[in-house]
C-alpha atoms as a PDB file:
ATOM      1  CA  UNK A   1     158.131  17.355  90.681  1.00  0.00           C
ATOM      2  CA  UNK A   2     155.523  15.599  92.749  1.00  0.00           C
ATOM      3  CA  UNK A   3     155.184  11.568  93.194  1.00  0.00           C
ATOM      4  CA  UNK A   4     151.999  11.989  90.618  1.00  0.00           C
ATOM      5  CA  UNK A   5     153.987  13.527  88.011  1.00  0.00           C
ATOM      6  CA  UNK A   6     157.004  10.622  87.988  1.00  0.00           C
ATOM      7  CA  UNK A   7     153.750   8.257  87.990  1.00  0.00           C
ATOM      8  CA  UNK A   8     152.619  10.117  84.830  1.00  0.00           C
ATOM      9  CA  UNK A   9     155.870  10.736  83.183  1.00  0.00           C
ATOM     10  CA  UNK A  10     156.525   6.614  83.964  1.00  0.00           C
ATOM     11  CA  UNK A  11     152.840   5.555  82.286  1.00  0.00           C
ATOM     12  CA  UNK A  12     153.892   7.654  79.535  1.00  0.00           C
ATOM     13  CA  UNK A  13     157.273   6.195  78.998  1.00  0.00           C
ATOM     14  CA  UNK A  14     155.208   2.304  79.181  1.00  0.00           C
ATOM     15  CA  UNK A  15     153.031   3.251  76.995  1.00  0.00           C
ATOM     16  CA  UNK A  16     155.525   4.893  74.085  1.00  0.00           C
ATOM     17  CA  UNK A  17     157.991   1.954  74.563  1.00  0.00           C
ATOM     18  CA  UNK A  18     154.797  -0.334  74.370  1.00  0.00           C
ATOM     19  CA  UNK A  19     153.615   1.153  70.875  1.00  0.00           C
ATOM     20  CA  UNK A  20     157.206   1.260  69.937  1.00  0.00           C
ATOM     21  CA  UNK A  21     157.391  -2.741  70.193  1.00  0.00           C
ATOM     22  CA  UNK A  22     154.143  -3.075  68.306  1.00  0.00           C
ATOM     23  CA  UNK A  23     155.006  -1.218  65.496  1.00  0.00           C
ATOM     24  CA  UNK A  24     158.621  -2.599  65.279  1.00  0.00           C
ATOM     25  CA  UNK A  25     157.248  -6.023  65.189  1.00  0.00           C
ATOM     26  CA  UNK A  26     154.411  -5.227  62.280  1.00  0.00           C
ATOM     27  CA  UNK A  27     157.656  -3.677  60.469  1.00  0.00           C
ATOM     28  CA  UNK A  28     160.038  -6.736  61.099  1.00  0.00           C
ATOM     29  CA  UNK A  29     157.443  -9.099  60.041  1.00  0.00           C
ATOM     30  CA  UNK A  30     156.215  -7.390  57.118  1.00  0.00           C
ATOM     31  CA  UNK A  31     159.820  -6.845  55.967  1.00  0.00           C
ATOM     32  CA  UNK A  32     160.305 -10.346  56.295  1.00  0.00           C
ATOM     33  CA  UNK A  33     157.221 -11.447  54.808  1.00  0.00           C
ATOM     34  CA  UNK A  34     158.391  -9.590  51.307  1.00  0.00           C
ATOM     35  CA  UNK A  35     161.619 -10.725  50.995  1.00  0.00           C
ATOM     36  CA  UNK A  36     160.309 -14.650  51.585  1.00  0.00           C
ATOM     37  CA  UNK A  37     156.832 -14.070  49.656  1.00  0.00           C
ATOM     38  CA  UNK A  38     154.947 -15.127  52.397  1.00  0.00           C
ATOM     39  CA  UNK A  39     151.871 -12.573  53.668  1.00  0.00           C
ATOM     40  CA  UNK A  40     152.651 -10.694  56.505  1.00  0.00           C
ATOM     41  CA  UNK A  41     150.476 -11.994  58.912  1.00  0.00           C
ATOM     42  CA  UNK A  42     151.510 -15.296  58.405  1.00  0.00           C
ATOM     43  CA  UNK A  43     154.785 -13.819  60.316  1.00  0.00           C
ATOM     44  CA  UNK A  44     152.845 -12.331  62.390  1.00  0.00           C
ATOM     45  CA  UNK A  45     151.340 -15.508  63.891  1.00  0.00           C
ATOM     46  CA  UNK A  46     154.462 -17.166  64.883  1.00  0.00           C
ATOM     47  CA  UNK A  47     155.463 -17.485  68.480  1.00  0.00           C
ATOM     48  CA  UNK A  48     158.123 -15.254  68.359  1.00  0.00           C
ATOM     49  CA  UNK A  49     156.116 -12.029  67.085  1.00  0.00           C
ATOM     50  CA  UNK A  50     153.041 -13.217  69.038  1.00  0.00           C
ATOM     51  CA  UNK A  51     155.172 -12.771  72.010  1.00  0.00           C
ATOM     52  CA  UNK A  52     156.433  -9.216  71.130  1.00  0.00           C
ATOM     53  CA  UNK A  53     152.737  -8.559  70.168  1.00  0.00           C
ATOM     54  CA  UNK A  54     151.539  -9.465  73.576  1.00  0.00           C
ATOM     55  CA  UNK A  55     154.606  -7.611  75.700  1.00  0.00           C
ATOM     56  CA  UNK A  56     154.239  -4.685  73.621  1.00  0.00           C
ATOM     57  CA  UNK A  57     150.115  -4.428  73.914  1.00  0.00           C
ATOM     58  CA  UNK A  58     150.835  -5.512  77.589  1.00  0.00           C
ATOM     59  CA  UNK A  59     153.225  -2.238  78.260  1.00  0.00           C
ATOM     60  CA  UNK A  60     151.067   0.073  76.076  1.00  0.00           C
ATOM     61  CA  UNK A  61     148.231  -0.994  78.459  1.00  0.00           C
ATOM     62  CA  UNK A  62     149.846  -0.720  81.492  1.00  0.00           C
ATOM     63  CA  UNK A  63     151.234   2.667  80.399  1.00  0.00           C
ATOM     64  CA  UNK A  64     147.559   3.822  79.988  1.00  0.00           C
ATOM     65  CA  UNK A  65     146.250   2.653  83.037  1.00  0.00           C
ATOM     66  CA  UNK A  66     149.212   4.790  84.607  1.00  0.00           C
ATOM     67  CA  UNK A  67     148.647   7.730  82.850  1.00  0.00           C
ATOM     68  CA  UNK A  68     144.629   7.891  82.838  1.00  0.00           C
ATOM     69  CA  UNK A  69     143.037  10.474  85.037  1.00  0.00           C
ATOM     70  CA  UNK A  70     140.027   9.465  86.072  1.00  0.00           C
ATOM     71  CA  UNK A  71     139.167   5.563  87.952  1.00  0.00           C
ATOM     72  CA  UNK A  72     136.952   4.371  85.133  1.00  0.00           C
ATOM     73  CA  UNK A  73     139.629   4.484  82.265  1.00  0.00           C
ATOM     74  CA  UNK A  74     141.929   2.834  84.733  1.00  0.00           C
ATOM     75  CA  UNK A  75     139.453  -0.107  85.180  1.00  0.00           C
ATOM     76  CA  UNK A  76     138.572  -0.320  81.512  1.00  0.00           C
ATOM     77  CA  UNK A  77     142.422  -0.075  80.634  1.00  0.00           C
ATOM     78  CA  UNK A  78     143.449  -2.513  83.599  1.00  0.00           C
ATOM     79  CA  UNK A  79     140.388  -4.865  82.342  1.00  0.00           C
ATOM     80  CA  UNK A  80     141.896  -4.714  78.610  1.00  0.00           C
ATOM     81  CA  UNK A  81     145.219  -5.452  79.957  1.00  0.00           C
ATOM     82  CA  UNK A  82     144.360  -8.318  82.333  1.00  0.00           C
ATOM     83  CA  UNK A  83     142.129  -9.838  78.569  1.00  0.00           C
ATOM     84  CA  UNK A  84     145.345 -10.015  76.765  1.00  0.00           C
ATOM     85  CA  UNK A  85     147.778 -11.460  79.602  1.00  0.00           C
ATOM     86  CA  UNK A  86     145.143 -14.256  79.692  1.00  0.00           C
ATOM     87  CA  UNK A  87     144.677 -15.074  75.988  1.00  0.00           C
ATOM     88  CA  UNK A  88     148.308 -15.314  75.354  1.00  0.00           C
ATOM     89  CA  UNK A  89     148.302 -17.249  78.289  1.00  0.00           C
ATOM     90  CA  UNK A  90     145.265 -19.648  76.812  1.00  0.00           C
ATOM     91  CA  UNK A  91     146.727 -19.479  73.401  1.00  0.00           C
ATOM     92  CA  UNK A  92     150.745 -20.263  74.418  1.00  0.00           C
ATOM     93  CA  UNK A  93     148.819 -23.512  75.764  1.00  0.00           C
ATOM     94  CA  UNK A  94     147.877 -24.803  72.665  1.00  0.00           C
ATOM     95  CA  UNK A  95     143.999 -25.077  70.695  1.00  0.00           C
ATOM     96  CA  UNK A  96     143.056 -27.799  73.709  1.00  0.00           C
ATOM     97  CA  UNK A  97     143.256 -24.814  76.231  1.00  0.00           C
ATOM     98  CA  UNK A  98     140.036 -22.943  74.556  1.00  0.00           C
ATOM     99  CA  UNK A  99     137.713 -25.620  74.378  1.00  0.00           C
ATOM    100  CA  UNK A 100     138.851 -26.808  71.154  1.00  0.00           C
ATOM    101  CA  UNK A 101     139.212 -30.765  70.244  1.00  0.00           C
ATOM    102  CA  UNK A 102     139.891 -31.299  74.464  1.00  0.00           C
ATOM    103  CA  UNK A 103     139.093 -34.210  75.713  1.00  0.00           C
END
């Protein structure tokens, strides 16, 4: 096996593990949702799953821009990627952060 192949074979693995966390937090949440009788993405928007939202898109990214073949998918994946590091950077900071009721 060829240093290309353990890079595709590792973007694979990100990107399975990645989807894995996303739909293991929708599943959690909505689970929890029912059996408190709230709505599901009301769980979905605390901290907690909006950090296993943002790992899990982050790895699922990362694992694309890995496995991609040609340069543009890699930018537009890498792009995507760097777009949701930075808004769950922005957000974690509170609603002052995106221009809203700052001084």
């Amino acid at each position: 096996m060829g240093l290309s192949d353990w890079i595709w074979l590792a973007g694979g693995a990100l990107w399975v593990l990645g989807l894995a966390l996303l739909l293991a937090t929708v599943s959690m949440a909505h689970y929890y949702a029912r059996v408190a009788g709230e709505r599901t993405w009301d769980r979905l928007r605390l901290p907690g799953s909006q950090l296993a939202l943002t790992i899990g898109g982050s790895l699922f990214l990362a694992g694309l821009v890995f496995s991609s073949g040609s340069l543009w998918e890699k930018v537009i994946w890498g792009l995507c990627a760097i777009a949701l590091i930075t808004w769950a950077i922005r957000s974690r900071r509170g609603p002052g952060a995106m221009g809203e009721g700052g001084r």
